[in-house]
N, C-alpha and C. Protein backbone atom coordinates (compact mmCIF):
# COMPACT_ATOMS: atom_id res chain seq x y z
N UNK A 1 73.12 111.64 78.35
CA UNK A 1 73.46 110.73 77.28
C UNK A 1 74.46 109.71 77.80
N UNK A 2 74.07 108.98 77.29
CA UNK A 2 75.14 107.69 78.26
C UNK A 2 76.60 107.14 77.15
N UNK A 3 77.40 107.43 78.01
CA UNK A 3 79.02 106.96 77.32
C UNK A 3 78.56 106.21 76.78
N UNK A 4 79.51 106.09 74.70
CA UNK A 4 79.84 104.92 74.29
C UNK A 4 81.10 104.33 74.16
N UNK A 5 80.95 102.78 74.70
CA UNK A 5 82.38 102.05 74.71
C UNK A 5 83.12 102.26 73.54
N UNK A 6 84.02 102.06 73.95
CA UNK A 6 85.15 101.77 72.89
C UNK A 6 85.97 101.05 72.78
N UNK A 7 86.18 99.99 72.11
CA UNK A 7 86.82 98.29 71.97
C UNK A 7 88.08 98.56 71.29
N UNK A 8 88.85 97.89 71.95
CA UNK A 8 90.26 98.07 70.81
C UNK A 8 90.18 96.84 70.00
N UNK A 9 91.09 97.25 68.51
CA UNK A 9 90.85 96.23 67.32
C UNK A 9 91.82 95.03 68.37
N UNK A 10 91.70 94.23 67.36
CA UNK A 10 92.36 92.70 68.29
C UNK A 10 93.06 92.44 67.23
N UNK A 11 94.42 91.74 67.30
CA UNK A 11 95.08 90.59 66.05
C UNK A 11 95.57 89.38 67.36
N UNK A 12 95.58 88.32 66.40
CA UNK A 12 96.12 87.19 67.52
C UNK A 12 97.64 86.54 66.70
N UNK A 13 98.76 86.17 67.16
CA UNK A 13 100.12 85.60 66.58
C UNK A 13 99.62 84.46 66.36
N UNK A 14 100.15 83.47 65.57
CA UNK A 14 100.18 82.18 65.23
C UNK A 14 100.58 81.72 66.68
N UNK A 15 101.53 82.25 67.01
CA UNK A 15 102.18 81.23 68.22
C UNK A 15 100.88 81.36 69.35
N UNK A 16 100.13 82.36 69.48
CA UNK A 16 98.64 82.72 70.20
C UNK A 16 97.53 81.45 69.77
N UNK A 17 97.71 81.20 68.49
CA UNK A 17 96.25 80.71 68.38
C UNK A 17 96.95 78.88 68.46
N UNK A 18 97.99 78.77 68.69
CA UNK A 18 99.05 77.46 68.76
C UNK A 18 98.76 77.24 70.20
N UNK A 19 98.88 78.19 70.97
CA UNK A 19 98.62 78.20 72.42
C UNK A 19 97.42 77.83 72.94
N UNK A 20 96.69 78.67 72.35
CA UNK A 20 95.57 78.54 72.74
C UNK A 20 94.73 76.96 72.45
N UNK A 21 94.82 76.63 71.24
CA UNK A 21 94.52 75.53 70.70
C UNK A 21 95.15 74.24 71.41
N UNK A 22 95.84 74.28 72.45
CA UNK A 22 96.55 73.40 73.32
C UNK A 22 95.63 73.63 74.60
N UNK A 23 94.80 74.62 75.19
CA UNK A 23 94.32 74.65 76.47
C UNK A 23 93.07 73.44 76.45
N UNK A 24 92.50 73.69 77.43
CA UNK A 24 91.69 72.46 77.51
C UNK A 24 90.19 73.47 77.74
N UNK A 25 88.92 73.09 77.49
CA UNK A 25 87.71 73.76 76.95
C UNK A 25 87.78 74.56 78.08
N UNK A 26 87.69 74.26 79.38
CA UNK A 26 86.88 75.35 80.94
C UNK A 26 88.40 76.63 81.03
N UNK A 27 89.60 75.84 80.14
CA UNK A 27 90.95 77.15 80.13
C UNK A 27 90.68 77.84 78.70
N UNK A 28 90.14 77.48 77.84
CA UNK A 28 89.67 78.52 76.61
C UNK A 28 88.59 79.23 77.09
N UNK A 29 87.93 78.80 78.25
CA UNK A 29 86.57 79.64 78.07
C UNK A 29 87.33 80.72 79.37
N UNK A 30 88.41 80.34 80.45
CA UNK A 30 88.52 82.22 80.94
C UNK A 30 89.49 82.61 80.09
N UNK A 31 90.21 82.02 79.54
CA UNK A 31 90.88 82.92 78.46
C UNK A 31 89.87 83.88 77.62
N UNK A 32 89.13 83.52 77.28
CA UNK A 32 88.18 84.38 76.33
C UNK A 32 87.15 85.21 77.09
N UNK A 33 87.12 85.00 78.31
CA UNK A 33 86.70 85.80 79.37
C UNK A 33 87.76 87.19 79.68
N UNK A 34 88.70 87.03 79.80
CA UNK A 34 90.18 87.81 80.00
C UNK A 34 90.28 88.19 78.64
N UNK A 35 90.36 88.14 77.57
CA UNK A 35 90.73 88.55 75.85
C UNK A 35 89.18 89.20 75.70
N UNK A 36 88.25 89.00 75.91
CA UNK A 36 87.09 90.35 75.94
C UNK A 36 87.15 91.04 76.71
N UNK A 37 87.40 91.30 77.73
CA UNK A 37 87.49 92.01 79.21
C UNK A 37 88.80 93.07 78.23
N UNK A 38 89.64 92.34 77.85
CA UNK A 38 91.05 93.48 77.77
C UNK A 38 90.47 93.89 76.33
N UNK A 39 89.95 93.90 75.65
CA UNK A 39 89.32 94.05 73.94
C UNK A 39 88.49 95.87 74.26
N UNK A 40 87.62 95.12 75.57
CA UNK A 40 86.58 96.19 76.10
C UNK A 40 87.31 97.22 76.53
N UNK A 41 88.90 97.27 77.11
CA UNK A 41 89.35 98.12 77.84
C UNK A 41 88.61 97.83 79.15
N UNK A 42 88.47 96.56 79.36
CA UNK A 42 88.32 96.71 81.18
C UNK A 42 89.21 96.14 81.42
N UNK A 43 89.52 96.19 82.98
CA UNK A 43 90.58 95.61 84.05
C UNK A 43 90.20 94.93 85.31
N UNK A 44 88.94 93.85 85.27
CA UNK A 44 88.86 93.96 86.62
C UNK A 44 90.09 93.15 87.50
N UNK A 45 89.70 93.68 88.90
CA UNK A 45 91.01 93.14 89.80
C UNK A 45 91.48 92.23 89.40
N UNK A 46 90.65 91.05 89.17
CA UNK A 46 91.24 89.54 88.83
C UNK A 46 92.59 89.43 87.54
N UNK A 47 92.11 90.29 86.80
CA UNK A 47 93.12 90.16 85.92
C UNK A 47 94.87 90.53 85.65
N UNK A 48 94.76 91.43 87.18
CA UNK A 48 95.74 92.03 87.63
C UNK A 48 96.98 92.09 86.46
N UNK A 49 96.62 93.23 85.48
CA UNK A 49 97.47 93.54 84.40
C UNK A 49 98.83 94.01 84.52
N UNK A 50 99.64 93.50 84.61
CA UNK A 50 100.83 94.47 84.74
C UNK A 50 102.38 94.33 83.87
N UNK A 51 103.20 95.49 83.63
CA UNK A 51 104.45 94.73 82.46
C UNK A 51 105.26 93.95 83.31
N UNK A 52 105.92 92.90 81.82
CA UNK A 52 106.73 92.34 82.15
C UNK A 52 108.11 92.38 82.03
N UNK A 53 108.47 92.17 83.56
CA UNK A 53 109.93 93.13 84.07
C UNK A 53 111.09 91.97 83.40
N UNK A 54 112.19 92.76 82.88
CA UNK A 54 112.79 94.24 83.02
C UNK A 54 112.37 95.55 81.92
N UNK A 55 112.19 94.78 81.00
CA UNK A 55 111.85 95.79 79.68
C UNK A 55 110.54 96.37 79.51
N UNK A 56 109.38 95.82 79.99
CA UNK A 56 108.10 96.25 79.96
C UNK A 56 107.78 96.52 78.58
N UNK A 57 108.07 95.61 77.31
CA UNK A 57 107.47 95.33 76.35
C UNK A 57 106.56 95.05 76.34
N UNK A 58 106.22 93.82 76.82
CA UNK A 58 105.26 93.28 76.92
C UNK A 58 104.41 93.30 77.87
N UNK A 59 102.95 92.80 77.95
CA UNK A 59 102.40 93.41 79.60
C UNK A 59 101.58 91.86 79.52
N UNK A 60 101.05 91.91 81.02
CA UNK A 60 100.58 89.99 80.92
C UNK A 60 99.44 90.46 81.77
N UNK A 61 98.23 89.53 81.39
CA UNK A 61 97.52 89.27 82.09
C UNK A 61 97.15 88.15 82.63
N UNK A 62 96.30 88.07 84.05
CA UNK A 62 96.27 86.62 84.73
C UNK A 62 94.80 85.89 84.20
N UNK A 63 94.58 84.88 83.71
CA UNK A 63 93.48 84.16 83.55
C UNK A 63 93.22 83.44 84.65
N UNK A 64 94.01 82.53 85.55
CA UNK A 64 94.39 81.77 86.59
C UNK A 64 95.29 81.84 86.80
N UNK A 65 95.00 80.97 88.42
CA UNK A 65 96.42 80.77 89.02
C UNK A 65 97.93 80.60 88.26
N UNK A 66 97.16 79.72 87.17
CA UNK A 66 98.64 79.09 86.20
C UNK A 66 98.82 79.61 85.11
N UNK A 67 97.79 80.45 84.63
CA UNK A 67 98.00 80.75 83.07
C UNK A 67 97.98 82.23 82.97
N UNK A 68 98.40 82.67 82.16
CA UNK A 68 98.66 84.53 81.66
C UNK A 68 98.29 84.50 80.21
N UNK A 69 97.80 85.79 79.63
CA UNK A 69 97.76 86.36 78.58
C UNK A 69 99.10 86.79 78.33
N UNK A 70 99.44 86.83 77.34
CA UNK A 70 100.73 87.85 77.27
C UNK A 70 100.86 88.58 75.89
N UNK A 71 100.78 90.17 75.97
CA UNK A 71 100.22 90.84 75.06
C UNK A 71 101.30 92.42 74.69
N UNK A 72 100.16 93.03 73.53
CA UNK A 72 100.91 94.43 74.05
C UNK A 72 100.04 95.39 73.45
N UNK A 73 99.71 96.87 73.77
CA UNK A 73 98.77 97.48 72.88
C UNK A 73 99.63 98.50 72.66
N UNK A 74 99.46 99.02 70.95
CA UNK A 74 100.02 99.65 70.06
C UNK A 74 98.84 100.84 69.56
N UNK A 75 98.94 102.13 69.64
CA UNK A 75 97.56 102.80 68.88
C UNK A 75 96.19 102.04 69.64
N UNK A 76 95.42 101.14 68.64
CA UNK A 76 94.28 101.46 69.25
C UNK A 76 93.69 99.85 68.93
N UNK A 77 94.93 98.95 68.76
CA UNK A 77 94.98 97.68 68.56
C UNK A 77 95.50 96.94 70.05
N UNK A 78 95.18 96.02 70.10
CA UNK A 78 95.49 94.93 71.33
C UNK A 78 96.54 93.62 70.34
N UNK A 79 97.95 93.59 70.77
CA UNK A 79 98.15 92.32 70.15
C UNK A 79 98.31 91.45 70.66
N UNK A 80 97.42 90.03 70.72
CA UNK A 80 97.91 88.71 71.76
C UNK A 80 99.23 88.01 71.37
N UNK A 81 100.18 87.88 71.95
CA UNK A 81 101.39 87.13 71.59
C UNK A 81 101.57 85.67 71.97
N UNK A 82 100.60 85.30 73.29
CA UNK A 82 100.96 84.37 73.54
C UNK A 82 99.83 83.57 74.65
N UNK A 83 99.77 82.55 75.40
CA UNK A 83 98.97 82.08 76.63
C UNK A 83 100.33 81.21 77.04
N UNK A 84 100.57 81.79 77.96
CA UNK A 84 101.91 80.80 78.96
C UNK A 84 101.29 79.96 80.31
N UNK A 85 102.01 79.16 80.89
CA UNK A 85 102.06 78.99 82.16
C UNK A 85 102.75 80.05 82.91
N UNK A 86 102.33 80.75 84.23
CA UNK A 86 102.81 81.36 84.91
C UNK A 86 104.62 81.34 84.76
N UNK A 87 105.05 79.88 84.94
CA UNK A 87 106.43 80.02 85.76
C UNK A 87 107.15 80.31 83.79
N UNK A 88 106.09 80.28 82.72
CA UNK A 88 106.97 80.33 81.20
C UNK A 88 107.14 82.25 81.15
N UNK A 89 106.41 82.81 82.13
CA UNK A 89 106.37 84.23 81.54
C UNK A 89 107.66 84.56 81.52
N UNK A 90 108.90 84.62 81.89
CA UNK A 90 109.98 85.17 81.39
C UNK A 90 110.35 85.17 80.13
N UNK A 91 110.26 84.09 79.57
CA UNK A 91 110.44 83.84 77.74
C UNK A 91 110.09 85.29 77.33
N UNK A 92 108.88 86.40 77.76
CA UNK A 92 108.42 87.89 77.67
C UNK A 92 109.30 88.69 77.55
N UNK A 93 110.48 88.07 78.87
CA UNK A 93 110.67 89.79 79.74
C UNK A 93 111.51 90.88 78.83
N UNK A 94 111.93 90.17 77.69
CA UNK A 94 112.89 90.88 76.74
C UNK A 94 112.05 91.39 75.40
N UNK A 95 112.67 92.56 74.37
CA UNK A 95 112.05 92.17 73.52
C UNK A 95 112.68 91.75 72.22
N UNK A 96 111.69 91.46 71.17
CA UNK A 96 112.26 90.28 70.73
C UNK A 96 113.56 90.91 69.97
N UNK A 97 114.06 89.87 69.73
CA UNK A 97 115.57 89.89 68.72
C UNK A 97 116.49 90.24 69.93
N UNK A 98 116.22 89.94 71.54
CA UNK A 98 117.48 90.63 72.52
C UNK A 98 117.29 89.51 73.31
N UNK A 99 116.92 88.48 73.00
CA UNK A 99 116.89 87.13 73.74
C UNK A 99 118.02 86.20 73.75
């Protein structure tokens, strides 16, 4: 009998869909390549998932060279918080209300 997947629920922040709505069409389309991939519970290499230091609240993923997901999963939900430029991921590294 062959495994069935299992998808985690998704919510996206305002400040997520603010972000997103700023990328340009060929950066929405691997973003949404990377936001199904992490939905599915996959990881491939490219996305090289990992938290963001010091607190590891939050955890980021890579879309490109320049851009990250930046997220967190709770239970059996995925929450998107954000799409940064690489050098913005620190704005993350805390969590919130210790900024």
């Amino acid at each position: 009998m062959a495994r069935r997947q299992t998808f985690l629920n998704a919510a996206w922040s305002e400040r997520w869909k603010e972000s997103y709505a700023e990328l340009t069409a060929e950066r929405q389309a691997s973003c949404d390549r990377a936001a199904i991939a992490l939905i599915k519970r996959e990881s491939p290499p490219g996305l090289r998932i990992k938290p963001i230091q010091p607190e590891k609240y939050y955890l980021e993923a890579r879309i490109s060279s320049g851009d990250r997901i930046v997220f967190r999963i709770e239970a059996e939900t995925i929450y998107f918080v954000d799409v940064v430029k690489h050098d913005d991921i620190d704005r993350y590294s805390r969590r919130p209300g210790k900024r």
